[in-house]
PDB file of N, CA and C in Angstrom:
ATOM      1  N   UNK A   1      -8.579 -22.173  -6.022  1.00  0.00           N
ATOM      2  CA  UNK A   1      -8.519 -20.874  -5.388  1.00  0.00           C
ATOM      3  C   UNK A   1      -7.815 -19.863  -6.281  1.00  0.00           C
ATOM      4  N   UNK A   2      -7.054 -21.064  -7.065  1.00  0.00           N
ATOM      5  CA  UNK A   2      -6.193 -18.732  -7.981  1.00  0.00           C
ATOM      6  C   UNK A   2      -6.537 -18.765  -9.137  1.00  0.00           C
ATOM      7  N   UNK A   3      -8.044 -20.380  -9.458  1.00  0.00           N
ATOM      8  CA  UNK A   3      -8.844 -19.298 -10.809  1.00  0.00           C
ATOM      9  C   UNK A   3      -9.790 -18.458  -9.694  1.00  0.00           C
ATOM     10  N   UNK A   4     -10.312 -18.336  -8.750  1.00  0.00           N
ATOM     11  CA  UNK A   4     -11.199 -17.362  -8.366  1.00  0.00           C
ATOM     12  C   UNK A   4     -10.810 -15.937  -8.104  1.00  0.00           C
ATOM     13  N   UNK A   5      -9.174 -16.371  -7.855  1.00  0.00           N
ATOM     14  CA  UNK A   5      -8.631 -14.289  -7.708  1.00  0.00           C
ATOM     15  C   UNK A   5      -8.342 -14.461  -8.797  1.00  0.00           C
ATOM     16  N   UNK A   6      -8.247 -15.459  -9.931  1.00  0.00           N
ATOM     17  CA  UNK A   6      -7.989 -14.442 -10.864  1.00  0.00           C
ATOM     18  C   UNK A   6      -8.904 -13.870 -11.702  1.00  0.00           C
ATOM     19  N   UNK A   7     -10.372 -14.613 -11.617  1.00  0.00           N
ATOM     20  CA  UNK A   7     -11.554 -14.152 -11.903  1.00  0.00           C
ATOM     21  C   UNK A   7     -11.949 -13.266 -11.473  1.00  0.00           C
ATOM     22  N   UNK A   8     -11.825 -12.720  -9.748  1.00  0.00           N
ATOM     23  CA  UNK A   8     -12.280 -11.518  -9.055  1.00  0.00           C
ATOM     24  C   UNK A   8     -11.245 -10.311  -9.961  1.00  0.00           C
ATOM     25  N   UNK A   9      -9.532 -10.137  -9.859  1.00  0.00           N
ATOM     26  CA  UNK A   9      -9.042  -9.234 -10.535  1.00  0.00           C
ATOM     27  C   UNK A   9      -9.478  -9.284 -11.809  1.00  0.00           C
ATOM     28  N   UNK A  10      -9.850 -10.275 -12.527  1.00  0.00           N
ATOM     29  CA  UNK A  10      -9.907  -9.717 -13.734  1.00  0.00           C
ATOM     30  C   UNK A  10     -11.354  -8.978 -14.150  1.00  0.00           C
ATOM     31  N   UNK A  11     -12.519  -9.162 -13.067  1.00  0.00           N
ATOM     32  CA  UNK A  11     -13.320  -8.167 -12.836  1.00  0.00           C
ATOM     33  C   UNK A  11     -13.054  -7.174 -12.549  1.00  0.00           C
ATOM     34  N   UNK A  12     -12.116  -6.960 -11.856  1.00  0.00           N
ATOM     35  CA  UNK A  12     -11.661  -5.402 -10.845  1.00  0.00           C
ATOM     36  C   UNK A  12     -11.074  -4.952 -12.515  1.00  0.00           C
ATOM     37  N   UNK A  13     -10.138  -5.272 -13.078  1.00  0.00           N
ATOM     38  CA  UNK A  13      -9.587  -4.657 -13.931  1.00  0.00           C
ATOM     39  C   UNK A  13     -10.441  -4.116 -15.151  1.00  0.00           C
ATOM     40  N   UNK A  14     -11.633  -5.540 -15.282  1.00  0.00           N
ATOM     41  CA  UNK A  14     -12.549  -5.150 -16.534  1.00  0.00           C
ATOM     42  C   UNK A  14     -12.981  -3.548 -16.130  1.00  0.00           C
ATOM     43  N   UNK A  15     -13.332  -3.367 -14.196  1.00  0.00           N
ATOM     44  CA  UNK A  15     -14.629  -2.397 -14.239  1.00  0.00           C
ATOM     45  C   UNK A  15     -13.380  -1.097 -14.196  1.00  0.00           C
ATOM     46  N   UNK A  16     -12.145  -1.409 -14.065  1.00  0.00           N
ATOM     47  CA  UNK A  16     -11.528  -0.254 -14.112  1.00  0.00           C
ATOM     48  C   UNK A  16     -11.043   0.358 -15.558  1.00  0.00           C
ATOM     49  N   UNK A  17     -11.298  -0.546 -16.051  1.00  0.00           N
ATOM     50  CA  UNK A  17     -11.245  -0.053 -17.693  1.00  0.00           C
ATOM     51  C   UNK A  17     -12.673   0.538 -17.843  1.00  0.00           C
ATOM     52  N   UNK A  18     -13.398   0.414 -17.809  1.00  0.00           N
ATOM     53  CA  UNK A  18     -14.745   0.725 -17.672  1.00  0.00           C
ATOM     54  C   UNK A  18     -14.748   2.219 -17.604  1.00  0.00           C
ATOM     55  N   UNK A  19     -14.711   2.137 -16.034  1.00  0.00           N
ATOM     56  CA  UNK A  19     -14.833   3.341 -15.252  1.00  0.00           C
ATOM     57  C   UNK A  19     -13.521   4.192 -15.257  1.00  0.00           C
ATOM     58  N   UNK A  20     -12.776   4.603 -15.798  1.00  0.00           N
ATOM     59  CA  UNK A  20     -11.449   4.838 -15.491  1.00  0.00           C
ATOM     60  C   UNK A  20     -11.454   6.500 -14.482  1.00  0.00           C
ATOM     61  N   UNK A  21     -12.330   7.202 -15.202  1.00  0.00           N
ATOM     62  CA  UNK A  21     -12.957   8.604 -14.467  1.00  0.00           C
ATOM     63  C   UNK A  21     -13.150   8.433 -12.739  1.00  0.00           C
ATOM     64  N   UNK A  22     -14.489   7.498 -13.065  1.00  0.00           N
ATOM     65  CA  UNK A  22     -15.086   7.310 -11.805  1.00  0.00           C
ATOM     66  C   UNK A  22     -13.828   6.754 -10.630  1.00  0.00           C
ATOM     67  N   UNK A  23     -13.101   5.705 -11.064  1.00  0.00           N
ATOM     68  CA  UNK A  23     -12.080   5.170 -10.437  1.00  0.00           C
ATOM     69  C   UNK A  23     -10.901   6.538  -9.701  1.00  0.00           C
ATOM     70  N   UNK A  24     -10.349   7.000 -10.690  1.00  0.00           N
ATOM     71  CA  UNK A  24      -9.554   8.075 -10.251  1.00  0.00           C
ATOM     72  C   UNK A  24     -10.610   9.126  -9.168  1.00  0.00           C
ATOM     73  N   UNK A  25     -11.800   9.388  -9.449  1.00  0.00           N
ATOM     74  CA  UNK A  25     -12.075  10.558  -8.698  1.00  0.00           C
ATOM     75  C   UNK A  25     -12.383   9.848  -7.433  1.00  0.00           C
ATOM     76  N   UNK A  26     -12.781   8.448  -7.307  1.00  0.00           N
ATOM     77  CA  UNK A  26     -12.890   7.798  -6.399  1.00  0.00           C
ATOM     78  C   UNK A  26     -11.903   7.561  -5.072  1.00  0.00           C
ATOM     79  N   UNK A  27     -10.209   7.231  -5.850  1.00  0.00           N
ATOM     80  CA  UNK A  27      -8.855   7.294  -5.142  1.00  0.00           C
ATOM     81  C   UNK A  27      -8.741   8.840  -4.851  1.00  0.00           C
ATOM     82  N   UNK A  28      -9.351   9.988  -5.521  1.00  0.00           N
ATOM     83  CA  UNK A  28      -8.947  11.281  -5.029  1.00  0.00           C
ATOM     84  C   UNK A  28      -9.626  11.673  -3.951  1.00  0.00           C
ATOM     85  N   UNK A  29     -11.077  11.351  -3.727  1.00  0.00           N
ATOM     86  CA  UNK A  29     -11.799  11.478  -2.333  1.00  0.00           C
ATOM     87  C   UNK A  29     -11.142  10.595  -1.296  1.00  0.00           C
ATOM     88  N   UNK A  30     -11.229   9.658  -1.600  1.00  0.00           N
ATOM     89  CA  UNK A  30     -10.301   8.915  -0.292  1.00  0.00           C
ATOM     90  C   UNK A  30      -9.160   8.955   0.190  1.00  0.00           C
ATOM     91  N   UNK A  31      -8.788  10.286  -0.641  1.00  0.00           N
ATOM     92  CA  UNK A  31      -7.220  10.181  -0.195  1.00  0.00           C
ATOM     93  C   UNK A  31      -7.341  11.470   0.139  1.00  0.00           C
ATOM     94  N   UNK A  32      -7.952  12.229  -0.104  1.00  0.00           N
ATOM     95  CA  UNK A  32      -8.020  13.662   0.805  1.00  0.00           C
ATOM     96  C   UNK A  32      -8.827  13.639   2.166  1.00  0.00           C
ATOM     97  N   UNK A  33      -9.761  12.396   1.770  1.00  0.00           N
ATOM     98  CA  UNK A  33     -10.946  11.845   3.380  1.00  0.00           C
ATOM     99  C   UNK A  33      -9.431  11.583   4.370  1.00  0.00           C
ATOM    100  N   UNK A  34      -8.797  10.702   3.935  1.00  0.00           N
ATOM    101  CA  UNK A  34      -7.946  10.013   4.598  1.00  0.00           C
ATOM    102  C   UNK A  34      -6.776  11.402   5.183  1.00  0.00           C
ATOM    103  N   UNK A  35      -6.576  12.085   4.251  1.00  0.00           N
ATOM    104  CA  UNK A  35      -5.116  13.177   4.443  1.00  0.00           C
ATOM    105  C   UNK A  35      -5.684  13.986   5.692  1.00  0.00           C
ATOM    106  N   UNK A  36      -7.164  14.307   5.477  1.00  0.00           N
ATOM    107  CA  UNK A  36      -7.894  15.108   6.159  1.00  0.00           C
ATOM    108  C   UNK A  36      -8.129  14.378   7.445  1.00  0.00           C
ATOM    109  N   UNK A  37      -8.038  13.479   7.811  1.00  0.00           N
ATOM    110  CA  UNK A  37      -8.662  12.626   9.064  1.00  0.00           C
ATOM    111  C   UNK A  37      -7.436  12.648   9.674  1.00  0.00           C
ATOM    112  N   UNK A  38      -6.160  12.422   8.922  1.00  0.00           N
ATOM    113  CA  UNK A  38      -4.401  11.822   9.747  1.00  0.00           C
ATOM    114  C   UNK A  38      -4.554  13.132  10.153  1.00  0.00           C
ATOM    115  N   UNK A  39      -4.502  14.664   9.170  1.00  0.00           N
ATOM    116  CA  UNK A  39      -4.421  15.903   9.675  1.00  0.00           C
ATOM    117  C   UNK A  39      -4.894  16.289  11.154  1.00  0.00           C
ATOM    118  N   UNK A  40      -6.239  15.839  10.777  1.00  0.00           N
ATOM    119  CA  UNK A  40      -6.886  16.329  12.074  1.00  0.00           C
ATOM    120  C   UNK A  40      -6.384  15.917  13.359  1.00  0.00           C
ATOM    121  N   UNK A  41      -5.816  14.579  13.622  1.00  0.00           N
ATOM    122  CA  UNK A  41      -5.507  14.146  14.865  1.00  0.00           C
ATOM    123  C   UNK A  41      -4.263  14.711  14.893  1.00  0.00           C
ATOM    124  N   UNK A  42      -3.284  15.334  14.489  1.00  0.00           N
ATOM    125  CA  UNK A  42      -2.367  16.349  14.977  1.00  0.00           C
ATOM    126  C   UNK A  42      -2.738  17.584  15.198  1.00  0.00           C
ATOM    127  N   UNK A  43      -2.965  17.875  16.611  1.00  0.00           N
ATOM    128  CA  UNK A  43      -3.409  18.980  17.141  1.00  0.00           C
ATOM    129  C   UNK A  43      -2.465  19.686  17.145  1.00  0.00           C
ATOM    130  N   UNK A  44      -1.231  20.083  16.680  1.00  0.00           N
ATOM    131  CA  UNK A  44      -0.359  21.063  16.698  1.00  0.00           C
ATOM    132  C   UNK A  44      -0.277  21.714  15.665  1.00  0.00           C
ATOM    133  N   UNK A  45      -1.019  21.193  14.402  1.00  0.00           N
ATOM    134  CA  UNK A  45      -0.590  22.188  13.567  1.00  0.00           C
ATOM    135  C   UNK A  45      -1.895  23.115  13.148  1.00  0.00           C
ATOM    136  N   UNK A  46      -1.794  24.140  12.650  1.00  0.00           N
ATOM    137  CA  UNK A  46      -2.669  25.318  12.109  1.00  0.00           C
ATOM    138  C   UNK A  46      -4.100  24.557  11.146  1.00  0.00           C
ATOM    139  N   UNK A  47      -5.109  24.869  11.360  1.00  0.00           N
ATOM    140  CA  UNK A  47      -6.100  24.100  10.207  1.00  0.00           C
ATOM    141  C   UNK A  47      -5.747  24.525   8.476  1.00  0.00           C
ATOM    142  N   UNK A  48      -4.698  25.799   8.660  1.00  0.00           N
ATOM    143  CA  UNK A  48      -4.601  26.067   7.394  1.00  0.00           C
ATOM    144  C   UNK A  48      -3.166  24.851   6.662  1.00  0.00           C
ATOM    145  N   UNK A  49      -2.581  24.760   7.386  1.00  0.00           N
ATOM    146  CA  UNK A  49      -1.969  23.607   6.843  1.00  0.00           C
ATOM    147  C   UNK A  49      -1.950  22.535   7.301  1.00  0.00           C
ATOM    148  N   UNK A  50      -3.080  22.300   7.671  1.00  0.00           N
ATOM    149  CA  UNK A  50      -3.749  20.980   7.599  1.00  0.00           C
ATOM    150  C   UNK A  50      -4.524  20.818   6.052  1.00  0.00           C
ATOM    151  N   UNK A  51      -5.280  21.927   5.938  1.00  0.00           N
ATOM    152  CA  UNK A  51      -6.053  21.681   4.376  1.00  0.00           C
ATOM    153  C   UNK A  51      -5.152  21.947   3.379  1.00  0.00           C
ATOM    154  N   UNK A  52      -3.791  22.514   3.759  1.00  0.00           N
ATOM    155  CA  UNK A  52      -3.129  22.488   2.240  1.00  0.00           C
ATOM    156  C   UNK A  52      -2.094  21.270   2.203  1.00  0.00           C
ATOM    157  N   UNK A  53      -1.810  20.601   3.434  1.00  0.00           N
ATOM    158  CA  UNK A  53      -1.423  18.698   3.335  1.00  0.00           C
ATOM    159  C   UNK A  53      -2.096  18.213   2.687  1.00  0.00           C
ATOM    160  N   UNK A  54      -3.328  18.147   2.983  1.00  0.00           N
ATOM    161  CA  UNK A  54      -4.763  17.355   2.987  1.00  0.00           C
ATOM    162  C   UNK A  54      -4.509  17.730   1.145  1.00  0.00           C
ATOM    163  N   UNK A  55      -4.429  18.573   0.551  1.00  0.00           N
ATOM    164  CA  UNK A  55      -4.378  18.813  -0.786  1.00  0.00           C
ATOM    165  C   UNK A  55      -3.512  18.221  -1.616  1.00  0.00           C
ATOM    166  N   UNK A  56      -2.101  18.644  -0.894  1.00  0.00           N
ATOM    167  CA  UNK A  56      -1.034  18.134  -1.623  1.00  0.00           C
ATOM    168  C   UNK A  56      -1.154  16.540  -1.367  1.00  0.00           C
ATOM    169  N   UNK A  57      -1.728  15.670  -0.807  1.00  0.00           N
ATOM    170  CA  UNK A  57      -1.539  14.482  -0.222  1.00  0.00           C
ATOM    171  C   UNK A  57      -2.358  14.228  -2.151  1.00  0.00           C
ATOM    172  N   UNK A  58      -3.865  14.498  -1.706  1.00  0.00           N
ATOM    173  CA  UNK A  58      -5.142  14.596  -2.706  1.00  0.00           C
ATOM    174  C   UNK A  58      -4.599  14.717  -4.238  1.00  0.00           C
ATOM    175  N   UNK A  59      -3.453  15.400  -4.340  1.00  0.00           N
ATOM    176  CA  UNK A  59      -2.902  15.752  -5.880  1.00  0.00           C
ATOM    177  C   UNK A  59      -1.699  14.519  -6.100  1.00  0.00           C
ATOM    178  N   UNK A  60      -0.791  14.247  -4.957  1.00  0.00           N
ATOM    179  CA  UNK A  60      -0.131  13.032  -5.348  1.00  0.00           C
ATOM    180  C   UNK A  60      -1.197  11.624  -5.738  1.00  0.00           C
ATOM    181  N   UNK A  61      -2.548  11.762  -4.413  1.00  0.00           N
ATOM    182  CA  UNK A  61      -3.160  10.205  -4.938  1.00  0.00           C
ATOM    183  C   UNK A  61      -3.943  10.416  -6.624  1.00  0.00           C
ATOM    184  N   UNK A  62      -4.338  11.792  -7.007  1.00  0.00           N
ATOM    185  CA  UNK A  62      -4.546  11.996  -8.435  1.00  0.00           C
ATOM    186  C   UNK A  62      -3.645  11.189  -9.160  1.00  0.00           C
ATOM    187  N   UNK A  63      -2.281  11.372  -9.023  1.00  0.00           N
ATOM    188  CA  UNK A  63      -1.174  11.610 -10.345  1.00  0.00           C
ATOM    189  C   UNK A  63      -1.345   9.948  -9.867  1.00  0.00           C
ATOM    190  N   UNK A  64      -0.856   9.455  -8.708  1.00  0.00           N
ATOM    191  CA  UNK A  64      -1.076   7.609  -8.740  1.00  0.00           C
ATOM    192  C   UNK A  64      -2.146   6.945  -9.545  1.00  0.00           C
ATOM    193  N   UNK A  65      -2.667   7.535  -9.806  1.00  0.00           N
ATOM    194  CA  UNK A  65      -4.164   7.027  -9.611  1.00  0.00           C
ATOM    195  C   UNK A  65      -4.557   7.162 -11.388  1.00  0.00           C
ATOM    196  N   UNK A  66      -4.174   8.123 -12.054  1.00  0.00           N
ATOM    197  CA  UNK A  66      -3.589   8.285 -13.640  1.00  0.00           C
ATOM    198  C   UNK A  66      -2.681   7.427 -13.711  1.00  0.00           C
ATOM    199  N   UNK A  67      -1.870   7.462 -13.357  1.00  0.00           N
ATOM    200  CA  UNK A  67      -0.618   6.640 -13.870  1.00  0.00           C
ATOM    201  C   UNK A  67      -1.089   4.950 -13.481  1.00  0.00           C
ATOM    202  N   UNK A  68      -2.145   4.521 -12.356  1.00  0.00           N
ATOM    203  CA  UNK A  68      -2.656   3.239 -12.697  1.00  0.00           C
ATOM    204  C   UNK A  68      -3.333   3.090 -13.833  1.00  0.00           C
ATOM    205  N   UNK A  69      -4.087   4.036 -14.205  1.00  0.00           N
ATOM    206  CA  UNK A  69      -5.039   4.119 -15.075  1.00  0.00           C
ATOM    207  C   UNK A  69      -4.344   3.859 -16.459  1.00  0.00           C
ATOM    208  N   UNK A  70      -3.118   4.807 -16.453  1.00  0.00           N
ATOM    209  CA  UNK A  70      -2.440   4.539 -18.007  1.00  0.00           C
ATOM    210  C   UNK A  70      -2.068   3.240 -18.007  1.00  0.00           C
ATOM    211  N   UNK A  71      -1.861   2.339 -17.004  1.00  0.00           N
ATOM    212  CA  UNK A  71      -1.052   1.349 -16.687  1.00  0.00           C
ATOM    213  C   UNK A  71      -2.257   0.208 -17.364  1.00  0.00           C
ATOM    214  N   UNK A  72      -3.208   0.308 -17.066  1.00  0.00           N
ATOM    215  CA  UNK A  72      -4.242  -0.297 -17.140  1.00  0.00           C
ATOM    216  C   UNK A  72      -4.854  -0.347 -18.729  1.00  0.00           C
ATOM    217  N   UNK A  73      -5.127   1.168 -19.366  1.00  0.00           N
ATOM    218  CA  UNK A  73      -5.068   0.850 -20.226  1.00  0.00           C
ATOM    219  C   UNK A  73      -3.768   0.287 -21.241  1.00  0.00           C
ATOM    220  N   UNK A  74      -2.684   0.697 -20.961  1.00  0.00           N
ATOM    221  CA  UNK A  74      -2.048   0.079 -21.658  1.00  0.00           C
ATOM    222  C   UNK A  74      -2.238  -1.255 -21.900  1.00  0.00           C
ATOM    223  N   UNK A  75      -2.088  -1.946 -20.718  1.00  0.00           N
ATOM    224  CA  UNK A  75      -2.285  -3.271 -20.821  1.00  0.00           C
ATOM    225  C   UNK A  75      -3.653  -3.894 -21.606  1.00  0.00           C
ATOM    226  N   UNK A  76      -4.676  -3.062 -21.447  1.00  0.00           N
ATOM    227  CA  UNK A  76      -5.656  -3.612 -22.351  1.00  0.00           C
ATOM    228  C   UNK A  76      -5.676  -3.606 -23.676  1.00  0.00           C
ATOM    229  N   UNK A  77      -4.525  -2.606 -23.687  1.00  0.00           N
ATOM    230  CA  UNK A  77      -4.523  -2.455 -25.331  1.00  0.00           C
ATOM    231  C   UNK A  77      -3.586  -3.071 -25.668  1.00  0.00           C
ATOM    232  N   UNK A  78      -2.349  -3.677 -25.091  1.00  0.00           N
ATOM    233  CA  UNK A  78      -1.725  -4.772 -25.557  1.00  0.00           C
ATOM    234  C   UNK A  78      -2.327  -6.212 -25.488  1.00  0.00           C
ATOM    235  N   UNK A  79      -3.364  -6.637 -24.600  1.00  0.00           N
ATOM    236  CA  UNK A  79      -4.040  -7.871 -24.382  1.00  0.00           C
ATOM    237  C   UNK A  79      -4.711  -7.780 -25.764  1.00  0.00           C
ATOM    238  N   UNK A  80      -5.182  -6.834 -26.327  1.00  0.00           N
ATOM    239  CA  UNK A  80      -6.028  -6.215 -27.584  1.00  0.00           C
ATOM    240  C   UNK A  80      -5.667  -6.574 -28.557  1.00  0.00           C
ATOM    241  N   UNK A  81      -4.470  -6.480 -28.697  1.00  0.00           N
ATOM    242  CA  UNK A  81      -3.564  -6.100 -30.055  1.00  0.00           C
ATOM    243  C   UNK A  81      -3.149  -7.829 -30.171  1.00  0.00           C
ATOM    244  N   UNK A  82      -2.609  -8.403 -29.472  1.00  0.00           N
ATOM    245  CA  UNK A  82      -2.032  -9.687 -28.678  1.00  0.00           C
ATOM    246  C   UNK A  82      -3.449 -10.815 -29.417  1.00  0.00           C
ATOM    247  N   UNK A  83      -4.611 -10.456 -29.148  1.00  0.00           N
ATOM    248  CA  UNK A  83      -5.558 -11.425 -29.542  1.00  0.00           C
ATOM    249  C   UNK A  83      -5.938 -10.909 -30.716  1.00  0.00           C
ATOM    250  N   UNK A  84      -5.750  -9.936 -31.324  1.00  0.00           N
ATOM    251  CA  UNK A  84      -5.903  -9.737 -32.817  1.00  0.00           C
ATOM    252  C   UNK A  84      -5.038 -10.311 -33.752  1.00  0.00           C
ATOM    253  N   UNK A  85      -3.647 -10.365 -33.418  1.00  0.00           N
ATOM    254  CA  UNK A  85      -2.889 -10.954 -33.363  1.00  0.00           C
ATOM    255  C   UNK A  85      -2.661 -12.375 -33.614  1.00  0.00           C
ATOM    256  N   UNK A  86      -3.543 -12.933 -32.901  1.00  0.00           N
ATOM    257  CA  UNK A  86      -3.622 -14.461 -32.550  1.00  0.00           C
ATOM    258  C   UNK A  86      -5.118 -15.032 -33.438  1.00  0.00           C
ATOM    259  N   UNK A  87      -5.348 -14.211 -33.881  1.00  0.00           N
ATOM    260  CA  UNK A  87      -7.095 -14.519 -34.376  1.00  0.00           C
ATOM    261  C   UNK A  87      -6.760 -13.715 -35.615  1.00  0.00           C
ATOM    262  N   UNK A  88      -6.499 -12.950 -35.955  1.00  0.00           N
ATOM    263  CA  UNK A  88      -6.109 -12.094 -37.337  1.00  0.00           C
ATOM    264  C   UNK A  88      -6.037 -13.102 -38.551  1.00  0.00           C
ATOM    265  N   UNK A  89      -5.809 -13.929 -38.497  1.00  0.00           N
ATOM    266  CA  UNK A  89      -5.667 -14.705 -39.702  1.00  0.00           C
ATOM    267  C   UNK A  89      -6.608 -15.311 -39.776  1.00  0.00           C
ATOM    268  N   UNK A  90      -7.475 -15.388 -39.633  1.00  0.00           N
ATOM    269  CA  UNK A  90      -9.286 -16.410 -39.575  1.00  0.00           C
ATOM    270  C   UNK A  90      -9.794 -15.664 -40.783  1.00  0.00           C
ATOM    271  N   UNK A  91     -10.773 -16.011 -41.520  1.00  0.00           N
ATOM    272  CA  UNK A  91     -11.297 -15.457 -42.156  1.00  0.00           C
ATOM    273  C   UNK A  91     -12.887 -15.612 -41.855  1.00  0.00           C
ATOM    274  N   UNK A  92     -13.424 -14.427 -41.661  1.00  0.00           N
ATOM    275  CA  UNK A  92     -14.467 -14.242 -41.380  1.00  0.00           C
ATOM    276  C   UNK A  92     -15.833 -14.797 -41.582  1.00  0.00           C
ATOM    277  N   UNK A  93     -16.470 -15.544 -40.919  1.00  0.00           N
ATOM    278  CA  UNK A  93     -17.445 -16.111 -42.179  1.00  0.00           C
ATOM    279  C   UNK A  93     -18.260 -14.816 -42.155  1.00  0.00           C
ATOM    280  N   UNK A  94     -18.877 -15.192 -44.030  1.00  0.00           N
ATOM    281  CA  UNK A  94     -19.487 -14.017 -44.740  1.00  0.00           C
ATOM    282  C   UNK A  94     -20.505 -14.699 -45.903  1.00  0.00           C
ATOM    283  N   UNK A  95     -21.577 -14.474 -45.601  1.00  0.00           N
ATOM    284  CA  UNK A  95     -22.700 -15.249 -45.966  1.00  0.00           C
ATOM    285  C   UNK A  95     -23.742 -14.608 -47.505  1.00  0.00           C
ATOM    286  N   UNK A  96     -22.797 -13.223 -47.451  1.00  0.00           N
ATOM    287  CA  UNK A  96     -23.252 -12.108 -48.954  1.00  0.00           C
ATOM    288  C   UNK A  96     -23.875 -13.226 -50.183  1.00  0.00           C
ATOM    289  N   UNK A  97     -22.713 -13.588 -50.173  1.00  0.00           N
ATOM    290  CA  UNK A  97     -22.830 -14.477 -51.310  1.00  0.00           C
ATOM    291  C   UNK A  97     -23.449 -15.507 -51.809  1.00  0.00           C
ATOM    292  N   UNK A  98     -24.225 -15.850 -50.877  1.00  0.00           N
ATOM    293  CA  UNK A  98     -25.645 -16.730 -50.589  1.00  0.00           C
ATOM    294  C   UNK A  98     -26.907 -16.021 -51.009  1.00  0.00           C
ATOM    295  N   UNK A  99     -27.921 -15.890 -52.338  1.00  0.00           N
ATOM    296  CA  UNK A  99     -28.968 -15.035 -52.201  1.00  0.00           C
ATOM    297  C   UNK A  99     -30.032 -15.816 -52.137  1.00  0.00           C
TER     298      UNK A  99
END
């Protein structure tokens, strides 16, 4: 069972390296869908600050949502560096010299 989550995350992570755009604009709709839906069921307040919650909510899940992203790549680029690292000393086979 925890090679299969770790096979499922390490899909989630491949496609978020991938997608890193799509991902963020993805957490920014759902988090203004979401700011916008909690808004609405408080009937006391004004619709105008309801849509400027609904915003500020939308600009914090942005900045989360970058800062996973840096998080993410970082890490790929140390997993990167880490197996270059570990494989760097191989020498390549190279077949030129065969005519």
């Amino acid at each position: 069972m925890a090679e299969e989550s770790k096979t499922t995350m390490e899909s989630v992570r491949s496609w978020v390296v991938q997608h890193k755009l799509r991902t963020v604009g993805c957490l920014w709709l759902s988090g203004i869908t979401g700011s916008i839906a909690y808004n609405w069921s408080r009937p006391q307040m004004k619709t105008s600050v309801r849509i400027i919650h609904a915003r500020l909510h939308a600009q914090a899940f942005t900045l989360a949502a970058l800062a996973g992203a840096a998080v993410v790549e970082y890490y790929d680029h140390k997993s990167s560096q880490d197996k270059e690292a570990q494989y760097g000393n191989l020498v390549p086979l190279d077949n030129s010299h065969k005519n």
